[in-house]
PDB file of N, CA and C in Angstrom:
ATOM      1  N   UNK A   1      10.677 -84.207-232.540  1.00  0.00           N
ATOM      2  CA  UNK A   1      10.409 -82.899-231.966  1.00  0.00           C
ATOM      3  C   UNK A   1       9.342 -83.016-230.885  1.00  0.00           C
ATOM      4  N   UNK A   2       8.437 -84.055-231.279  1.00  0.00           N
ATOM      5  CA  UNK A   2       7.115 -83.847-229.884  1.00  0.00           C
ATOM      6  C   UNK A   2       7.877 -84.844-228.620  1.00  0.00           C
ATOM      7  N   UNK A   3       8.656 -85.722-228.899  1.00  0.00           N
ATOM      8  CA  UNK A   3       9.097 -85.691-227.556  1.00  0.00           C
ATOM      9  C   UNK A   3      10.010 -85.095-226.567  1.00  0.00           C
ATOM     10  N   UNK A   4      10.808 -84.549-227.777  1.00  0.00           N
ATOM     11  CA  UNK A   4      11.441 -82.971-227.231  1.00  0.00           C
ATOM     12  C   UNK A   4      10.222 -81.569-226.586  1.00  0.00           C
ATOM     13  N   UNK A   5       9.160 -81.765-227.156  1.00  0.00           N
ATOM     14  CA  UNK A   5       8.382 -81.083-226.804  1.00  0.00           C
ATOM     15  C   UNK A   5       7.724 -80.907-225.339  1.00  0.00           C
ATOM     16  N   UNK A   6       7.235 -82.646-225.529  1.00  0.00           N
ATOM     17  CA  UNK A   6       7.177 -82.774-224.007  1.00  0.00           C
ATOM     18  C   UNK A   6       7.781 -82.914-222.966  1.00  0.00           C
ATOM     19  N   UNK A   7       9.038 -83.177-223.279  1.00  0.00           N
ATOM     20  CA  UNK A   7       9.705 -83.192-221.915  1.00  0.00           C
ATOM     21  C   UNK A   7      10.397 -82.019-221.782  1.00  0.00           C
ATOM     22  N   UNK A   8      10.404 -81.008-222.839  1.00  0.00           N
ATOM     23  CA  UNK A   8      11.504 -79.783-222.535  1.00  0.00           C
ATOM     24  C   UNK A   8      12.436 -79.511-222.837  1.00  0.00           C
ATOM     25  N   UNK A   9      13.482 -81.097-222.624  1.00  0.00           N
ATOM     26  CA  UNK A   9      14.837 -81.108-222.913  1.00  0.00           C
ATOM     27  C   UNK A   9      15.052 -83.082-222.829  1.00  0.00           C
ATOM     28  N   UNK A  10      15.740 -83.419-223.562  1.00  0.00           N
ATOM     29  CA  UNK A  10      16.011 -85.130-223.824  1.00  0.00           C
ATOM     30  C   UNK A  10      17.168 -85.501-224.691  1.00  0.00           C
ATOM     31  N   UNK A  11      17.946 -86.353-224.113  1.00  0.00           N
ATOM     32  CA  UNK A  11      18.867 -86.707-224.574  1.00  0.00           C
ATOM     33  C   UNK A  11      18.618 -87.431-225.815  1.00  0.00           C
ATOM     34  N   UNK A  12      19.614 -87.718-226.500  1.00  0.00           N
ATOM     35  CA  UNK A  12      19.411 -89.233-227.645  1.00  0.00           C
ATOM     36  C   UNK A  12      19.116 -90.294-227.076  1.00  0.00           C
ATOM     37  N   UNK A  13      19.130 -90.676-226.362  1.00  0.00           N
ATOM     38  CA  UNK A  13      18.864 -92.229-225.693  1.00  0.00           C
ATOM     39  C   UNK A  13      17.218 -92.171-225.308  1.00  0.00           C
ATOM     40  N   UNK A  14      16.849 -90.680-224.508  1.00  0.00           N
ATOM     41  CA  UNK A  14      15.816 -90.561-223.908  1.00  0.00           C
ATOM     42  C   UNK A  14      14.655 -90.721-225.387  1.00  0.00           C
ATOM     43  N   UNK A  15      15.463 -89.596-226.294  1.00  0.00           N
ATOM     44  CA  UNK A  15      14.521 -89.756-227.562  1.00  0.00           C
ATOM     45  C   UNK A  15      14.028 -91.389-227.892  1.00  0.00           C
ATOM     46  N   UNK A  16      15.215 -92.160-228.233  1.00  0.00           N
ATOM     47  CA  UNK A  16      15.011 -93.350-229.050  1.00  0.00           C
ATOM     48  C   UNK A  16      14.382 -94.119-227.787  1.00  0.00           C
ATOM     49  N   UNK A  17      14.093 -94.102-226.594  1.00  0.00           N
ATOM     50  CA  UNK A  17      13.218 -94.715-225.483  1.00  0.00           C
ATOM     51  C   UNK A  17      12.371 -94.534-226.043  1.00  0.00           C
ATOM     52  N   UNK A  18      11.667 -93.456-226.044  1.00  0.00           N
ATOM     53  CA  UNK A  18      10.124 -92.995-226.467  1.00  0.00           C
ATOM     54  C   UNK A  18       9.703 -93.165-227.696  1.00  0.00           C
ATOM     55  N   UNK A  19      10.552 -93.560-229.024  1.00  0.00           N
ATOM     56  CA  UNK A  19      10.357 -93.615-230.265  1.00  0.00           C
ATOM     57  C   UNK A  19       9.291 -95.128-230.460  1.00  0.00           C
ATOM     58  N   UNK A  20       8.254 -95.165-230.574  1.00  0.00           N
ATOM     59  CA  UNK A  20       7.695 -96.604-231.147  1.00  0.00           C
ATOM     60  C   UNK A  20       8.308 -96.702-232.042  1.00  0.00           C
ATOM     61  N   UNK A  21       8.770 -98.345-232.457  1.00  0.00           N
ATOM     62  CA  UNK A  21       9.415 -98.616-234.282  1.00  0.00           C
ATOM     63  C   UNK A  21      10.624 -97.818-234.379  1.00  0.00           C
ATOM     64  N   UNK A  22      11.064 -97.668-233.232  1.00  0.00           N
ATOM     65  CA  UNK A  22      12.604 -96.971-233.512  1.00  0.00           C
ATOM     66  C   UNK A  22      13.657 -97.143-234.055  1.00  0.00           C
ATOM     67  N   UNK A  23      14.048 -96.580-235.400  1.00  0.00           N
ATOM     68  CA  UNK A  23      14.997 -96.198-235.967  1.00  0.00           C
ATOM     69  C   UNK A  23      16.781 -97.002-235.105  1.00  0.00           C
ATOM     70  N   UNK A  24      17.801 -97.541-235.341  1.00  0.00           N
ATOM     71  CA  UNK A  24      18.769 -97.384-234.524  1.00  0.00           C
ATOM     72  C   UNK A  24      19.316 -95.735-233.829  1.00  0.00           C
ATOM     73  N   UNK A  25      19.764 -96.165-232.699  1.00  0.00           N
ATOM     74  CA  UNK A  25      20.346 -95.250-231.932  1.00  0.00           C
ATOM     75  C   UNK A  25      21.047 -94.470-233.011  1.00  0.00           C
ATOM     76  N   UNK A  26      22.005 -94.104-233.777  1.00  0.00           N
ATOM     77  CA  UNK A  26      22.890 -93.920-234.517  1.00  0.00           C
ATOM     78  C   UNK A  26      21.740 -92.819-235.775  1.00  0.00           C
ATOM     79  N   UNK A  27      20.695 -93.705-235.836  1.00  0.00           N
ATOM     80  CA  UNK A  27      19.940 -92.701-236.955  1.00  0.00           C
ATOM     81  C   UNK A  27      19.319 -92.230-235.968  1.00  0.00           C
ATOM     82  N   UNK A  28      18.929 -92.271-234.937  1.00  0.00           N
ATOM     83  CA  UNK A  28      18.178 -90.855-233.592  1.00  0.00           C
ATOM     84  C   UNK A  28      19.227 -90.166-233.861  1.00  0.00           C
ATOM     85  N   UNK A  29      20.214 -90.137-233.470  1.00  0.00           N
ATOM     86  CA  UNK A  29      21.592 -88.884-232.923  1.00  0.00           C
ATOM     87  C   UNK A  29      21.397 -88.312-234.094  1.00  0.00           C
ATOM     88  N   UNK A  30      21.652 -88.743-235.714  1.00  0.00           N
ATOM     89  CA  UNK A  30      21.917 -88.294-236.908  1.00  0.00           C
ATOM     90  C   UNK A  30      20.732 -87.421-236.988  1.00  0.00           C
ATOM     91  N   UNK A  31      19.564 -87.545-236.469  1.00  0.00           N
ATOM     92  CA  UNK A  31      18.704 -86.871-236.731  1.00  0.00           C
ATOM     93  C   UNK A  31      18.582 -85.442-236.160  1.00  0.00           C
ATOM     94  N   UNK A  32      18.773 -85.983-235.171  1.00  0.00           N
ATOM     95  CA  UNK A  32      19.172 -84.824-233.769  1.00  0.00           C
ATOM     96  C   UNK A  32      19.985 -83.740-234.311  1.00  0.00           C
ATOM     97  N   UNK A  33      20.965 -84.306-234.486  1.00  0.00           N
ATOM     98  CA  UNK A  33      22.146 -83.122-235.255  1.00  0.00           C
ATOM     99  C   UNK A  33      21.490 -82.933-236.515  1.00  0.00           C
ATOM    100  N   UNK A  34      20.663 -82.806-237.557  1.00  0.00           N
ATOM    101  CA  UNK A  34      20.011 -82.155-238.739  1.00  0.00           C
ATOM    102  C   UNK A  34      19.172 -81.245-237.822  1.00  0.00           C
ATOM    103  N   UNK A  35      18.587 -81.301-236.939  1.00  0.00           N
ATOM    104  CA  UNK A  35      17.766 -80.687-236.516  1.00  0.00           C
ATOM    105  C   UNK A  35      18.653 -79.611-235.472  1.00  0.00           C
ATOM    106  N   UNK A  36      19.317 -80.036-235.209  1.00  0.00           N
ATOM    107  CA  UNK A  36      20.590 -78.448-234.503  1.00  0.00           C
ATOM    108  C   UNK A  36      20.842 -78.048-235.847  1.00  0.00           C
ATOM    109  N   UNK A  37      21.828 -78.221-236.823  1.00  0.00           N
ATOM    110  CA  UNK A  37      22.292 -78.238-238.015  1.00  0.00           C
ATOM    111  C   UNK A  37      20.789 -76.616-238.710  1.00  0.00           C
ATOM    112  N   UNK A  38      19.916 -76.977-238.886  1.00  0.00           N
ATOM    113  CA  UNK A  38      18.700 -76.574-239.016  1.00  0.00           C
ATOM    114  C   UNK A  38      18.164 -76.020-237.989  1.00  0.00           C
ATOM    115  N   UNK A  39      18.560 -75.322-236.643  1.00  0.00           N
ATOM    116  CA  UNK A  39      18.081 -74.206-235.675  1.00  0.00           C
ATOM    117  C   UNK A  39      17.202 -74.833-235.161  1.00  0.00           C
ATOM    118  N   UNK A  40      16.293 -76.344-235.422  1.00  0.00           N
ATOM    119  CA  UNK A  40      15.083 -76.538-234.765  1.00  0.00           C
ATOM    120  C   UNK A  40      15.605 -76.955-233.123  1.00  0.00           C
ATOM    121  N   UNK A  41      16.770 -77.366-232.738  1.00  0.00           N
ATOM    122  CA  UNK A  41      17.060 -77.661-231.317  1.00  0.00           C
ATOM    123  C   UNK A  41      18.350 -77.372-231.571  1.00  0.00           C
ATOM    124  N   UNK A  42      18.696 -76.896-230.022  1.00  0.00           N
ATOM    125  CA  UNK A  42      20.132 -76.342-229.373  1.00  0.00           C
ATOM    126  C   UNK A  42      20.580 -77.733-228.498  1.00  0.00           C
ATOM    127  N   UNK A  43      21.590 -77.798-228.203  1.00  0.00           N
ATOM    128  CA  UNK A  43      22.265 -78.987-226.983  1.00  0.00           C
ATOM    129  C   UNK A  43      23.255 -78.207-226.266  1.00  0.00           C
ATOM    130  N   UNK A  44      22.893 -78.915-225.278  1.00  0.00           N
ATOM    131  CA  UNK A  44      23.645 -78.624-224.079  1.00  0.00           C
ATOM    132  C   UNK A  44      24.739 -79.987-223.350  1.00  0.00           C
ATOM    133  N   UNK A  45      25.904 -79.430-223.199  1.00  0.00           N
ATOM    134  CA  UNK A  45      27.087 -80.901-222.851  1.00  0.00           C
ATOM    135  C   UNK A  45      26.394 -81.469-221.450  1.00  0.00           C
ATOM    136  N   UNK A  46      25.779 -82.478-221.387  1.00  0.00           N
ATOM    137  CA  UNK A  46      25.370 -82.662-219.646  1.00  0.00           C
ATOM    138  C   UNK A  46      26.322 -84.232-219.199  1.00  0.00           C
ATOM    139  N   UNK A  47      27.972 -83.449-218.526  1.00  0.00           N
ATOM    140  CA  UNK A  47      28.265 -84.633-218.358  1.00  0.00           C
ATOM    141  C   UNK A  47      29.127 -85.722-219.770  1.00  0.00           C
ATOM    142  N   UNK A  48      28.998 -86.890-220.116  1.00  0.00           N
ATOM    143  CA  UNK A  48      29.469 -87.052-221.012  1.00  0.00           C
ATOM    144  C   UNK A  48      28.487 -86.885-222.099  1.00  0.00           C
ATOM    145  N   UNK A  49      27.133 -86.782-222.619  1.00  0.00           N
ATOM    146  CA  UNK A  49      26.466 -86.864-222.801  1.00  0.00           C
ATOM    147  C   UNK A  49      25.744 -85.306-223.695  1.00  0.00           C
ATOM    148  N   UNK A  50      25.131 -85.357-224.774  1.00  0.00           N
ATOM    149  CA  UNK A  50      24.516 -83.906-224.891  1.00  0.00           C
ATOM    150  C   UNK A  50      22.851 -84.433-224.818  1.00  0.00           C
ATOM    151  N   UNK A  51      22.278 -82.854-224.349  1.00  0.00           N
ATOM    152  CA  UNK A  51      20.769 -82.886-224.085  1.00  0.00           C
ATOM    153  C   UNK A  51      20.620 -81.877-224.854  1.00  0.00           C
ATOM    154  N   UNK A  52      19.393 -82.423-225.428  1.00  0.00           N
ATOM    155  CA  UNK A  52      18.369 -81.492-226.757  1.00  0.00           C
ATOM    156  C   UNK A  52      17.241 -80.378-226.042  1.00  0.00           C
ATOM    157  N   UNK A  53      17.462 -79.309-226.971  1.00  0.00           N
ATOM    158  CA  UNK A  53      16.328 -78.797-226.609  1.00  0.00           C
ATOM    159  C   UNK A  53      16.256 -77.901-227.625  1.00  0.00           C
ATOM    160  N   UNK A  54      14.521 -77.393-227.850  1.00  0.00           N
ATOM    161  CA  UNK A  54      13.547 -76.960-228.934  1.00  0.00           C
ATOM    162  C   UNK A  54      13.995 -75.313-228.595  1.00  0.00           C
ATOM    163  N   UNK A  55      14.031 -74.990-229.761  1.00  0.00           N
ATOM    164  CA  UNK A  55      14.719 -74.008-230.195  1.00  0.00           C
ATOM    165  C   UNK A  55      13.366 -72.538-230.055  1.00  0.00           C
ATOM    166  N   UNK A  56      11.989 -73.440-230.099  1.00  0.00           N
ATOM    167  CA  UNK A  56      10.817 -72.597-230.101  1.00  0.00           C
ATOM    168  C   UNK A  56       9.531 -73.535-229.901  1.00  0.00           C
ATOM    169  N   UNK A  57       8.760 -72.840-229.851  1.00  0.00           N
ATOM    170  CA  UNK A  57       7.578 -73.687-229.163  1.00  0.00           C
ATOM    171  C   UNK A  57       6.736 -74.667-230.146  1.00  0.00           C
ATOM    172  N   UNK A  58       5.646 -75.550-230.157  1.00  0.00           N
ATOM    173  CA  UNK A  58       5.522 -76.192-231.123  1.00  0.00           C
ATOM    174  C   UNK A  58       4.682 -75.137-231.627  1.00  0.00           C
ATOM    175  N   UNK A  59       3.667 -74.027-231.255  1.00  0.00           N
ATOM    176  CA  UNK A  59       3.139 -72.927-231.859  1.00  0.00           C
ATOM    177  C   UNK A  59       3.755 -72.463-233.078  1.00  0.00           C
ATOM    178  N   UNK A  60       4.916 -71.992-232.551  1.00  0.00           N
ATOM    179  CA  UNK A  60       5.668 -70.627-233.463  1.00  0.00           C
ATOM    180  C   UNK A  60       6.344 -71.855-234.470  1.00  0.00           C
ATOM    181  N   UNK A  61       6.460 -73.438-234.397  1.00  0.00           N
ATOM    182  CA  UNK A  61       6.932 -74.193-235.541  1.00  0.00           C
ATOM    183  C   UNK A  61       6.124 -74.033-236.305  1.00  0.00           C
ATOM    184  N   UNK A  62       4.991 -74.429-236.171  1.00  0.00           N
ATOM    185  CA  UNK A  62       3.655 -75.165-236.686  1.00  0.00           C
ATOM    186  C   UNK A  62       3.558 -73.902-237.687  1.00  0.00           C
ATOM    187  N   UNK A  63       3.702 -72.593-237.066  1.00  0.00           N
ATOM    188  CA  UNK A  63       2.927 -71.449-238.028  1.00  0.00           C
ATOM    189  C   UNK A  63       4.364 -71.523-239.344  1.00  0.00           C
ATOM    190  N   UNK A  64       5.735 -71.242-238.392  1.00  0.00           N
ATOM    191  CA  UNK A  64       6.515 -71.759-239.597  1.00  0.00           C
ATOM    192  C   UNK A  64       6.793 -72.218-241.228  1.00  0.00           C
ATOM    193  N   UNK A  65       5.780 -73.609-240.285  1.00  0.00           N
ATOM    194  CA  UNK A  65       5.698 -74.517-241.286  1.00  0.00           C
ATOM    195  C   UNK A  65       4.566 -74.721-242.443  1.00  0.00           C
ATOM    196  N   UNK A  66       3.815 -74.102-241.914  1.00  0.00           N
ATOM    197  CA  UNK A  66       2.397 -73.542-242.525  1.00  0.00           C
ATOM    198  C   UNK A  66       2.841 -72.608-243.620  1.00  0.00           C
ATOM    199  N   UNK A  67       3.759 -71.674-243.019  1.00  0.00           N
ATOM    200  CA  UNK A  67       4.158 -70.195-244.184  1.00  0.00           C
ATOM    201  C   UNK A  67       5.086 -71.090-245.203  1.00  0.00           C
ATOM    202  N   UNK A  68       5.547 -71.830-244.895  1.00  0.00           N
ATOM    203  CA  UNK A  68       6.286 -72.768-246.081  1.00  0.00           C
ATOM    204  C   UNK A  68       5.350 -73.401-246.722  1.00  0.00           C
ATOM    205  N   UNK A  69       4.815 -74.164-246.228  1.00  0.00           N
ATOM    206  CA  UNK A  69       3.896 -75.105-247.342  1.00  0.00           C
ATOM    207  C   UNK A  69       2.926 -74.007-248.010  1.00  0.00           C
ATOM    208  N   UNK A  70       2.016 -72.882-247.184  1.00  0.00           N
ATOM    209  CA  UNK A  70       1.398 -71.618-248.179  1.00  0.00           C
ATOM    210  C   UNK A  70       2.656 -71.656-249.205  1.00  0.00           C
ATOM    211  N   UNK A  71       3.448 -71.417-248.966  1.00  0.00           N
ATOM    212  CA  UNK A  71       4.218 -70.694-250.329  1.00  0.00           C
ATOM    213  C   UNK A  71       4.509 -71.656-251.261  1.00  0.00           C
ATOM    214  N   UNK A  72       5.357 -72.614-250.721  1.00  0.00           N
ATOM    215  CA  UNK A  72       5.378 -74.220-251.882  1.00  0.00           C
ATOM    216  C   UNK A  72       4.490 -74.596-252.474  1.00  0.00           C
ATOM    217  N   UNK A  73       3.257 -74.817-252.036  1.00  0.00           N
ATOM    218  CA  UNK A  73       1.814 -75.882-252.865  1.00  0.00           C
ATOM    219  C   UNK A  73       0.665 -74.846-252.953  1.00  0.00           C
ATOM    220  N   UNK A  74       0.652 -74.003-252.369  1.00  0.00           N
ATOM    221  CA  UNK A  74      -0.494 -72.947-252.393  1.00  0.00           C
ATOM    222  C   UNK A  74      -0.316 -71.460-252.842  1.00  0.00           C
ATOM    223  N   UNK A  75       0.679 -71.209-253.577  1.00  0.00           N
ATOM    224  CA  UNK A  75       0.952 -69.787-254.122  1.00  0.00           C
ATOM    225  C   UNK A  75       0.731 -68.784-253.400  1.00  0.00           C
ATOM    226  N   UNK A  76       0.884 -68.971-251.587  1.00  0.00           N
ATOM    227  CA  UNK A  76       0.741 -67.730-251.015  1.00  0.00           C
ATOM    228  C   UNK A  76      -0.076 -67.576-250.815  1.00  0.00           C
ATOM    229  N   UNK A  77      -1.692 -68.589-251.124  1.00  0.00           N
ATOM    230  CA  UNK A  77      -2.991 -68.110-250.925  1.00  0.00           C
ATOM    231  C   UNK A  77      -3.552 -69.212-249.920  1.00  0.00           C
ATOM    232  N   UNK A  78      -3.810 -68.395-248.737  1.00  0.00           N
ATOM    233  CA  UNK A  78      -4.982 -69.238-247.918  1.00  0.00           C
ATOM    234  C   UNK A  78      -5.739 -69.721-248.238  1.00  0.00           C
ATOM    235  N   UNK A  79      -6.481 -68.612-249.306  1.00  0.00           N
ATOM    236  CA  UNK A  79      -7.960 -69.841-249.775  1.00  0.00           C
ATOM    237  C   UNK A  79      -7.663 -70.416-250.263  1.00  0.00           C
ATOM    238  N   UNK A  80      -6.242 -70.774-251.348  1.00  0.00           N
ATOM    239  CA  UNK A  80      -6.213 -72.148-251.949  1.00  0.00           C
ATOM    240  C   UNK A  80      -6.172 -72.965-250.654  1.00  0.00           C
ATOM    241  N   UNK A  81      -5.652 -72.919-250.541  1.00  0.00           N
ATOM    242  CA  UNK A  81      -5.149 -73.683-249.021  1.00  0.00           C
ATOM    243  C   UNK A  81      -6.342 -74.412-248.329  1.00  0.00           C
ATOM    244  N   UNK A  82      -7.194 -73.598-247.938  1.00  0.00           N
ATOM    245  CA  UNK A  82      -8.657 -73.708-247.636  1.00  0.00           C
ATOM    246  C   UNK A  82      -9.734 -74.772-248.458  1.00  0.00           C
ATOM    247  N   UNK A  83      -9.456 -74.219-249.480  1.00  0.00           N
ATOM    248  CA  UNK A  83     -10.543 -74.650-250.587  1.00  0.00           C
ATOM    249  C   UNK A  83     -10.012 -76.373-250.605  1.00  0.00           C
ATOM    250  N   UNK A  84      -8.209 -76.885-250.517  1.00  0.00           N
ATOM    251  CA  UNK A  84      -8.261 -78.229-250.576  1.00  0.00           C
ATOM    252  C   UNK A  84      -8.561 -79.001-249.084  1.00  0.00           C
ATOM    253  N   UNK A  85      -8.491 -77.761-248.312  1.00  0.00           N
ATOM    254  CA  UNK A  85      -8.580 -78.672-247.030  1.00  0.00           C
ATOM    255  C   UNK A  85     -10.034 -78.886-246.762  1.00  0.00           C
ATOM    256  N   UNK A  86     -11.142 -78.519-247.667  1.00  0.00           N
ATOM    257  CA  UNK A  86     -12.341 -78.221-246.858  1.00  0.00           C
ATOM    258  C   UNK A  86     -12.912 -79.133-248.336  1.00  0.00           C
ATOM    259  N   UNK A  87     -12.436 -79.947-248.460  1.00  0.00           N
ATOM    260  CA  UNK A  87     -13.004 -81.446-249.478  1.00  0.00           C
ATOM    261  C   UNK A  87     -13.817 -81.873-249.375  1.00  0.00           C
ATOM    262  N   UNK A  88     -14.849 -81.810-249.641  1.00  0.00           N
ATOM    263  CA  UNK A  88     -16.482 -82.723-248.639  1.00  0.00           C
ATOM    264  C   UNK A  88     -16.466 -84.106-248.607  1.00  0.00           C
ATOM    265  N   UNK A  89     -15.346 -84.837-249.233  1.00  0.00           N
ATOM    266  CA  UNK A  89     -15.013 -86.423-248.786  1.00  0.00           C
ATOM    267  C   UNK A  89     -14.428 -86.505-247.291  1.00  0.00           C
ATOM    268  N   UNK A  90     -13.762 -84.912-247.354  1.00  0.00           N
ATOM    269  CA  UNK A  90     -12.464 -85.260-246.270  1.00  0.00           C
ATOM    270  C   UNK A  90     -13.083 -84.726-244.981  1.00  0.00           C
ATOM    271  N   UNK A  91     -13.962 -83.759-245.369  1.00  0.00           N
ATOM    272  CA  UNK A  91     -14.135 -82.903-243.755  1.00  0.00           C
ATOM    273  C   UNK A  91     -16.048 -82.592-243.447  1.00  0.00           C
ATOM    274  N   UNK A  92     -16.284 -83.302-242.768  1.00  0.00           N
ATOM    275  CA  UNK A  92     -17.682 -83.611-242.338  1.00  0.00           C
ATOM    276  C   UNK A  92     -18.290 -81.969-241.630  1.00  0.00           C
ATOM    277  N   UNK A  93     -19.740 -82.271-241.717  1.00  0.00           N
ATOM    278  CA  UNK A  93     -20.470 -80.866-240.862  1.00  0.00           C
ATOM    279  C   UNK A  93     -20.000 -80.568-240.175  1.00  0.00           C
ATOM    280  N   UNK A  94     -19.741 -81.204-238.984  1.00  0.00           N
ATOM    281  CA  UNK A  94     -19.216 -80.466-237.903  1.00  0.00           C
ATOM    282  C   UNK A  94     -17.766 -79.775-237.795  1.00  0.00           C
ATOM    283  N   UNK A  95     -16.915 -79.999-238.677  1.00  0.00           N
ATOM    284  CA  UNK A  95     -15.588 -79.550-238.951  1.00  0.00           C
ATOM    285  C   UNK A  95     -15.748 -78.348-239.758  1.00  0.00           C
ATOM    286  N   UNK A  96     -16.801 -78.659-240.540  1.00  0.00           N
ATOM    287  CA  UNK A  96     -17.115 -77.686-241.853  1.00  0.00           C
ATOM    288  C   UNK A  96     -17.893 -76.235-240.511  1.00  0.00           C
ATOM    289  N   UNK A  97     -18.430 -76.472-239.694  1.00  0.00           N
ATOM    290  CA  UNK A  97     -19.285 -75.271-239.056  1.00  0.00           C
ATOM    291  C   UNK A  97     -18.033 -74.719-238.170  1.00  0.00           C
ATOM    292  N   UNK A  98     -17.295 -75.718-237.476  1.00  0.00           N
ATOM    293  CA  UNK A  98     -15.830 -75.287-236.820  1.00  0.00           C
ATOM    294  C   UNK A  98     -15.588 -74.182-237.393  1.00  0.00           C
ATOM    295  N   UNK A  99     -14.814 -74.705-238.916  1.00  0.00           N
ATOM    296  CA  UNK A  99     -14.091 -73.738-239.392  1.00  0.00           C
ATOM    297  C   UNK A  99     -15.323 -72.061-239.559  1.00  0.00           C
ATOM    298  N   UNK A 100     -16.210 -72.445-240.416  1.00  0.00           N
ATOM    299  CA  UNK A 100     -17.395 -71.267-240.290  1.00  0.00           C
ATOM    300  C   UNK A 100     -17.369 -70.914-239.214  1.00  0.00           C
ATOM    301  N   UNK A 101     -17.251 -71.044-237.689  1.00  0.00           N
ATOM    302  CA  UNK A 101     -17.182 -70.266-236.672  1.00  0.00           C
ATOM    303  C   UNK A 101     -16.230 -69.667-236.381  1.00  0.00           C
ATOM    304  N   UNK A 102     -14.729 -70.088-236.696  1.00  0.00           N
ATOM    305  CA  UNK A 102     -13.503 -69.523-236.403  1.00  0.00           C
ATOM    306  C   UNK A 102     -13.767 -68.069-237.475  1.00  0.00           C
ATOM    307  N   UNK A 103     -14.378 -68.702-238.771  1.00  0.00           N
ATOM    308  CA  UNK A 103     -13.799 -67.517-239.684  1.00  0.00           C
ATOM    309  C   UNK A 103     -15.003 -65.821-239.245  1.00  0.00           C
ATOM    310  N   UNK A 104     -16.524 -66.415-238.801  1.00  0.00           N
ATOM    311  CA  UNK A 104     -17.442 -65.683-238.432  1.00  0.00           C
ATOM    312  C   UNK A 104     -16.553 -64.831-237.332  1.00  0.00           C
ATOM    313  N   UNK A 105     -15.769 -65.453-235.906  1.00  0.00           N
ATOM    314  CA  UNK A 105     -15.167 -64.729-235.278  1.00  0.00           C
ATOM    315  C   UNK A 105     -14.191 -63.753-235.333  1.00  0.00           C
ATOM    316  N   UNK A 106     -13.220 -64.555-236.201  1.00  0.00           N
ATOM    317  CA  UNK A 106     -12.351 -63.262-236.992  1.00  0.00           C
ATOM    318  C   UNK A 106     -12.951 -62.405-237.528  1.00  0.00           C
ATOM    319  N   UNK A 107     -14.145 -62.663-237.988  1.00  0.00           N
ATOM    320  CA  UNK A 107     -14.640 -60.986-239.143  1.00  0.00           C
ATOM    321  C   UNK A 107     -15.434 -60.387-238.043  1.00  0.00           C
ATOM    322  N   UNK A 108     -15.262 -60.981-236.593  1.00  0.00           N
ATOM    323  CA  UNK A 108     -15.684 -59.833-235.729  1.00  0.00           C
ATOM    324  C   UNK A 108     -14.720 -59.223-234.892  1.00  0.00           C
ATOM    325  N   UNK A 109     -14.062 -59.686-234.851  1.00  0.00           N
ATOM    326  CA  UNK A 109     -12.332 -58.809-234.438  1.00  0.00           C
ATOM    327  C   UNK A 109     -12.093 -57.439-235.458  1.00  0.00           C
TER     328      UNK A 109
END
C-alpha cells in the first residue's frame, strides 16, 4: 500500500521493483488482487497491463484500522488503548509530554 501510496497509481511489476526482499512476481499480483478483492485498491486496464490504485488516503486507512484494532484488543476503549501504548519501558519523556500536549490541546478545543 505505501508504494501505492507514493506514487498514486503502480502497476505489479512497478510494485515488486520497489519491494526490498521481494516476494515472487506471482505473490505481488496475488496480493494486489486481495487488496481490490477487499476495496483497499481499484485497477485500471492500461494497455495489456492493469495499474493499481488506493481506494483512500493513507489518513482515512490508518483511522480505519485503528477503529478495528480499538474494537478487537481494546474493547472500544481508547484508554485501554492508551494505557498499553504509554508503557514506561516503551515510551520515553519526551513522547510521554507529546502525547500530554496533544491531549492538553484537545481539552482546549
Amino acid at each position: 500500500m505505501d508504494i501505492i501510496w507514493r506514487a498514486s497509481r503502480a502497476s505489479a511489476n512497478e510494485v515488486h521493483d520497489q519491494l526490498s526482499d521481494a516476494p515472487s512476481y506471482s505473490a505481488v499480483r496475488a496480493l494486489l488482487s486481495v487488496l481490490v478483492t477487499k476495496g483497499h485498491l481499484r485497477h485500471e486496464r492500461e494497455g495489456k497491463r492493469y495499474v493499481y490504485l488506493p481506494t483512500a488516503s493513507p489518513e482515512k486507512a490508518s483511522k480505519s484500522a485503528l477503529r478495528r484494532i480499538l474494537s478487537t484488543f481494546f474493547n472500544n476503549s481508547p484508554a485501554e488503548l492508551v494505557a498499553t501504548l504509554i508503557d514506561p519501558k516503551d515510551v520515553d519523556d519526551i513522547e510521554l509530554a507529546r502525547i500530554k500536549a496533544m491531549i492538553d490541546e484537545r481539552n482546549r478545543s
